[in-house]
Each structure stands twice: as C-alpha cells, then as structure tokens.
Protein backbone atom coordinates (compact mmCIF):
# COMPACT_ATOMS: atom_id res chain seq x y z
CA UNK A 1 -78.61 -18.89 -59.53
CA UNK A 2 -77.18 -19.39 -56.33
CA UNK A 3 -74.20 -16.88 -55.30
CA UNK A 4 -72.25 -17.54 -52.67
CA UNK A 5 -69.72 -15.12 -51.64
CA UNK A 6 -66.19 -15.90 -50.19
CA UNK A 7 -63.47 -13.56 -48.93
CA UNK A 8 -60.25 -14.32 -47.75
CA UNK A 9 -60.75 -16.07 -43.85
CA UNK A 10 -64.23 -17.53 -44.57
CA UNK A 11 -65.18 -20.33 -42.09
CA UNK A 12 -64.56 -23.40 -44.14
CA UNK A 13 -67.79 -25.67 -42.93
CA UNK A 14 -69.75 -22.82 -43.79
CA UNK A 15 -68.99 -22.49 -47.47
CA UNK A 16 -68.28 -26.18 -48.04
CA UNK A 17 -71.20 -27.58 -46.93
CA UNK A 18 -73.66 -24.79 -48.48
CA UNK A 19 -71.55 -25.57 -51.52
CA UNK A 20 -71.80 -29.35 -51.71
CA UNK A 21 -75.32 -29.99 -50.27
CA UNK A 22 -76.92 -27.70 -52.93
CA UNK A 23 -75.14 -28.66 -55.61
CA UNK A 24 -76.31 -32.17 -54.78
CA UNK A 25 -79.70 -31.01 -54.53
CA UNK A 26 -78.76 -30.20 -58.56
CA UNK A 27 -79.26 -26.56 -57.52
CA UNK A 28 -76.97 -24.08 -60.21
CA UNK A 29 -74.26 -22.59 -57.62
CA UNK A 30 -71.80 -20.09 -58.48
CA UNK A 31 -68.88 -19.29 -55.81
CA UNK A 32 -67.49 -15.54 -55.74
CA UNK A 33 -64.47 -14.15 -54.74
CA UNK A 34 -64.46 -11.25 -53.39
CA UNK A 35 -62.12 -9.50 -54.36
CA UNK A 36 -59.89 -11.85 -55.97
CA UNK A 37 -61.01 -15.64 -57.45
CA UNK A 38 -58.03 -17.59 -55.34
CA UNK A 39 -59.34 -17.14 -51.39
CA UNK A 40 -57.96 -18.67 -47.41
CA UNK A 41 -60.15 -19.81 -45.57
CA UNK A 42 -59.62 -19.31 -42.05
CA UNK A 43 -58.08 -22.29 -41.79
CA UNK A 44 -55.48 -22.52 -44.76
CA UNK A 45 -57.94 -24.14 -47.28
CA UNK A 46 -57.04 -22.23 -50.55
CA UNK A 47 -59.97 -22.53 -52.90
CA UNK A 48 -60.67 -21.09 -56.90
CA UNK A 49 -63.95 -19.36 -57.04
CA UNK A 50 -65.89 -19.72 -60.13
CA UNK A 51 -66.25 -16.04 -60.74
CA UNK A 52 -65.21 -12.60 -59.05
CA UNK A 53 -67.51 -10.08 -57.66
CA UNK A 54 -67.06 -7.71 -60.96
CA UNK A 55 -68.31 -10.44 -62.65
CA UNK A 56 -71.36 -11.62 -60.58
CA UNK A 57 -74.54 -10.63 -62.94
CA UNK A 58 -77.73 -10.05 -60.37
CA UNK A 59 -80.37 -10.38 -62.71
CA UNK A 60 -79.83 -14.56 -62.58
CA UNK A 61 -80.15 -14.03 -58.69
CA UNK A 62 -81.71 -16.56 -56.84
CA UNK A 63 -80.46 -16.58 -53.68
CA UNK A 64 -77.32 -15.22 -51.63
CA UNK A 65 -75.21 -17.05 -49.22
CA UNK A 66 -72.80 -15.29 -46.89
CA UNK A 67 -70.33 -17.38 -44.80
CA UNK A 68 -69.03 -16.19 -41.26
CA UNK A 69 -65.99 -16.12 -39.72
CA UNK A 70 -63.63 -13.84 -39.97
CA UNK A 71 -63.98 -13.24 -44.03
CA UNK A 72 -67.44 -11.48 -43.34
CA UNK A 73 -64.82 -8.59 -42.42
CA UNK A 74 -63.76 -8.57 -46.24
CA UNK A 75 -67.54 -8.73 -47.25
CA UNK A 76 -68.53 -5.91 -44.70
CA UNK A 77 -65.90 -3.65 -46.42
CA UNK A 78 -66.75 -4.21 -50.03
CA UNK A 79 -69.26 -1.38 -50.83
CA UNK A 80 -70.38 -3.58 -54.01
CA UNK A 81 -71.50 -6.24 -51.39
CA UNK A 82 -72.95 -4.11 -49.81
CA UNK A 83 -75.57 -2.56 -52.27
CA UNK A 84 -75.77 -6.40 -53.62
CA UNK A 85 -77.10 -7.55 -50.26
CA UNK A 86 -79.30 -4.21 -50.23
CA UNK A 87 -80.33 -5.15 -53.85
CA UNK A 88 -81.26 -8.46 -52.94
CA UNK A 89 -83.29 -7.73 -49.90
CA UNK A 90 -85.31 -5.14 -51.80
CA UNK A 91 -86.52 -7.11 -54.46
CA UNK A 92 -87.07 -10.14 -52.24
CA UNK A 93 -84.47 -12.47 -52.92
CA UNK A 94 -83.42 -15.23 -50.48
CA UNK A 95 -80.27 -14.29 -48.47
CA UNK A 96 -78.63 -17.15 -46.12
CA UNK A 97 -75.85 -15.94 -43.50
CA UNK A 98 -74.34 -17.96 -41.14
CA UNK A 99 -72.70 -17.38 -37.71
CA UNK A 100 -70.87 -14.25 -37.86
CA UNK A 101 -72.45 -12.73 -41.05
CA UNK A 102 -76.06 -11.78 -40.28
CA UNK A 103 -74.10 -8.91 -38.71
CA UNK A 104 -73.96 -7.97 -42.74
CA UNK A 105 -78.17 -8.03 -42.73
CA UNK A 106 -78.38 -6.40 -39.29
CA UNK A 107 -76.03 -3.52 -40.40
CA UNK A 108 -78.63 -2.47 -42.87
CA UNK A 109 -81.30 -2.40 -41.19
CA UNK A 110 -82.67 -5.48 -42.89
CA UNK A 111 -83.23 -7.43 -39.06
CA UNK A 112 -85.18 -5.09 -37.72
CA UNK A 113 -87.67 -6.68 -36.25
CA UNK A 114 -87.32 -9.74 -37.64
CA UNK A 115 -86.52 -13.72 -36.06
CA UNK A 116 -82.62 -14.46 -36.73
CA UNK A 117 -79.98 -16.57 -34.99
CA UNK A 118 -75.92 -15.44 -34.98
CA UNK A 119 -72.97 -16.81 -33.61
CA UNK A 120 -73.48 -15.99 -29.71
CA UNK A 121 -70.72 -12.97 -30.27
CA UNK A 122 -72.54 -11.39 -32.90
CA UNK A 123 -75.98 -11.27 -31.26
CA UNK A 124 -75.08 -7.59 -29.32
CA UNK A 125 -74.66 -6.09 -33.12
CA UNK A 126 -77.82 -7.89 -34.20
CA UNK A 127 -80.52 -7.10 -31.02
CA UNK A 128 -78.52 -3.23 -31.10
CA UNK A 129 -80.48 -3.44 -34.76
CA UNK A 130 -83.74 -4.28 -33.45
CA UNK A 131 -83.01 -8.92 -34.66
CA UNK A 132 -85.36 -10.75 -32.12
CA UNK A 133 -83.29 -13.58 -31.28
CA UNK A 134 -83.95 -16.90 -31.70
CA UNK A 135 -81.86 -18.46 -28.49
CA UNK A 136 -83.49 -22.21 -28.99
CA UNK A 137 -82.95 -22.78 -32.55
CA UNK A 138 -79.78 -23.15 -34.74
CA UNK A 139 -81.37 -22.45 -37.85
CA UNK A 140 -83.85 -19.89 -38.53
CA UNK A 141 -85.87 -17.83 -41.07
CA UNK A 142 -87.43 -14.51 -41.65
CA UNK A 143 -89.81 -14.74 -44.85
CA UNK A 144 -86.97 -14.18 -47.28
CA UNK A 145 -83.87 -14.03 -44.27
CA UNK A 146 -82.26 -17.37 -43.35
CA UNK A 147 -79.88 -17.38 -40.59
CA UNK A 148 -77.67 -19.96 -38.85
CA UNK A 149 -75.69 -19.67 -35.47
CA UNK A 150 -72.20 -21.05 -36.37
CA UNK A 151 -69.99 -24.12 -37.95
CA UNK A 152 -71.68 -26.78 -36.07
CA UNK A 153 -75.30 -25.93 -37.68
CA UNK A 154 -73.67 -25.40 -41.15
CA UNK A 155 -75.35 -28.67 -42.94
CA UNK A 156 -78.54 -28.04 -41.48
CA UNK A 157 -78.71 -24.51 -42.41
CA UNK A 158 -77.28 -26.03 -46.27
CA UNK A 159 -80.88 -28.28 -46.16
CA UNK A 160 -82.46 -24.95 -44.93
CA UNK A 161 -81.36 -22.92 -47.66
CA UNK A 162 -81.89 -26.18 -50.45
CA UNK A 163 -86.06 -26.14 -48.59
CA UNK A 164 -86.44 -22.73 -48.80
CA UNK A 165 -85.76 -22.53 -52.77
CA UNK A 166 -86.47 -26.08 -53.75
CA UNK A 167 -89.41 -27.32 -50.71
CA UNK A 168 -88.98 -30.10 -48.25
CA UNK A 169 -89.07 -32.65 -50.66
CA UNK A 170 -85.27 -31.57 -52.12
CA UNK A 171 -84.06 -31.58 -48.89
CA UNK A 172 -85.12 -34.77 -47.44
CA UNK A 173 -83.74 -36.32 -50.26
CA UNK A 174 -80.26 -35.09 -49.43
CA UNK A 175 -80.53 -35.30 -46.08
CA UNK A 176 -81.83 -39.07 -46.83
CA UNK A 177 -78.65 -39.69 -48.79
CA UNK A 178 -75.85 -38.13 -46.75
CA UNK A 179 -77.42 -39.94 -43.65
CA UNK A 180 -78.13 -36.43 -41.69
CA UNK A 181 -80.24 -37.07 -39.03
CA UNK A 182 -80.97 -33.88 -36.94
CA UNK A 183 -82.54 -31.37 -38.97
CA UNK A 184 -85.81 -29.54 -38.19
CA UNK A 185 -88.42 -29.56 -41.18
CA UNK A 186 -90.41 -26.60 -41.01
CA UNK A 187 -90.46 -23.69 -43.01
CA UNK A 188 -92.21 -21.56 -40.36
C-alpha cells in the first residue's frame, strides 16, 4: 500500500498528481490526514482523506509519499510521522518527498550522503545534513529515497514513484495515456 500523507497547507500539485497518476497505474493508494481526515491545501482545496494517521497500519507499507509546501510543517511536528518515516527507512521501504519535504528525510539523518533534489530553499537544510545535490535534475533517487524539486516536477516525480514500485513499463503506459512528454526514464 501506498500512503500518502497530507496536513493542513500541502501543495496541491504535489498530492494530486501523486494521487491520480498512481491510482491510474491501478496502484492501491491510501491518503492520510494528519491529524484530522478533512485537510487545506495551501491553496483552499479542502479534501477527505481516506484514513487518519492513528489509523495508518505499517505492516501493508509499500511506499510513503510526503508532499511539500507549507503542510510538511504539520508533518515535521507530528512525532508519529516522524518514527513512521524512521520506520520506513529502516526496513527499506520506498519514501517519495517532494519540494519542501525531503527536509523531513534530511532531518534524520536519512540524506546523508546520498543524491536528492529539494525545492531551491530547502537545499541549505539538506547539504547542512550531508544530501549531495542534484542541481541538473528535477527528479531524483537514492536506492530506496525519491526526491523531487517542487510543483512544476510533480507528474514526473508521480511516474517516478509509479517506476520505482511498478518498473518502466507502468509508467510509460501512463505517461503514454495522459500525453506527458518530458519525463526521464532511468532508474539510476
């Protein structure tokens, strides 16, 4: 299972599109609010998550995603998301964060010396914790790390994330049928 987690001022592009492009890759996603199930955006779009955090069951884990924008600030002060990126990251589970939220990965250490990309603000917090940035790309991954610089990158970091679980293969064919055209396919 796919969780993706939303808190109240979560960039909209960069839950929406994870959301829809894996789900039309047929891929089981579950959206989480954090802490309540009715969450903003950060630009007035009011959205029902599926489940709350309390109710989020890890052993189904698949994969995390963690939108930017200001919301990450909700995430970052939830100690249960937290120890559920920490959790994740341990037993190497794919974790996606775009723009703003690698700061979440840096933060525990789990950059360090790894390839990531941020939202240009964010990469002072991420090089402090040892990220080597990634300047030329948009999207990026570290073996089990994917990353994505901001709003503008969110549908190809969406393919990213539906590649890195599913292979090229699942990807292309969404990318095929929403007409994408600029998306790198490498897994490297």
């Amino acid at each position: 299972m796919v969780y993706l987690l939303l808190a109240d001022g979560f960039e909209d592009i960069e839950a929406v599109a994870p959301i829809d492009i894996l789900r039309r890759a047929g891929i089981p996603l579950t959206t989480v609010g954090v802490p309540e199930r009715r969450v903003a955006s950060s630009h007035g779009l009011v959205v029902e998550a599926d489940i709350v955090l309390e109710e989020l069951d890890a052993a189904d884990l698949e994969m995390l995603v963690l939108p930017g924008g200001p919301g990450r600030e909700g995430l970052r002060q939830s100690p249960r998301v937290s120890a559920l990126i920490r959790d994740a990251a341990r037993d190497g589970k794919l974790i996606g964060a775009i723009c703003g939220a690698p700061e979440l990965l840096a933060e525990q250490g789990l950059l360090n010396g790894r390839r990531a990309v941020c939202f240009p603000d964010s990469e002072e917090i991420l090089i402090r914790h040892g990220a080597r940035i990634e300047r030329d790309r948009q999207v990026t991954h570290d073996k089990n790390l994917i990353t994505a610089r901001a709003a503008g990158c969110a549908v190809e970091f969406a393919l990213k994330l539906v590649a890195m679980l599913r292979g090229w293969p699942a990807a292309e064919s969404v990318r095929a049928a929403i007409y994408f055209e600029n998306t790198e396919k490498t897994l490297t």
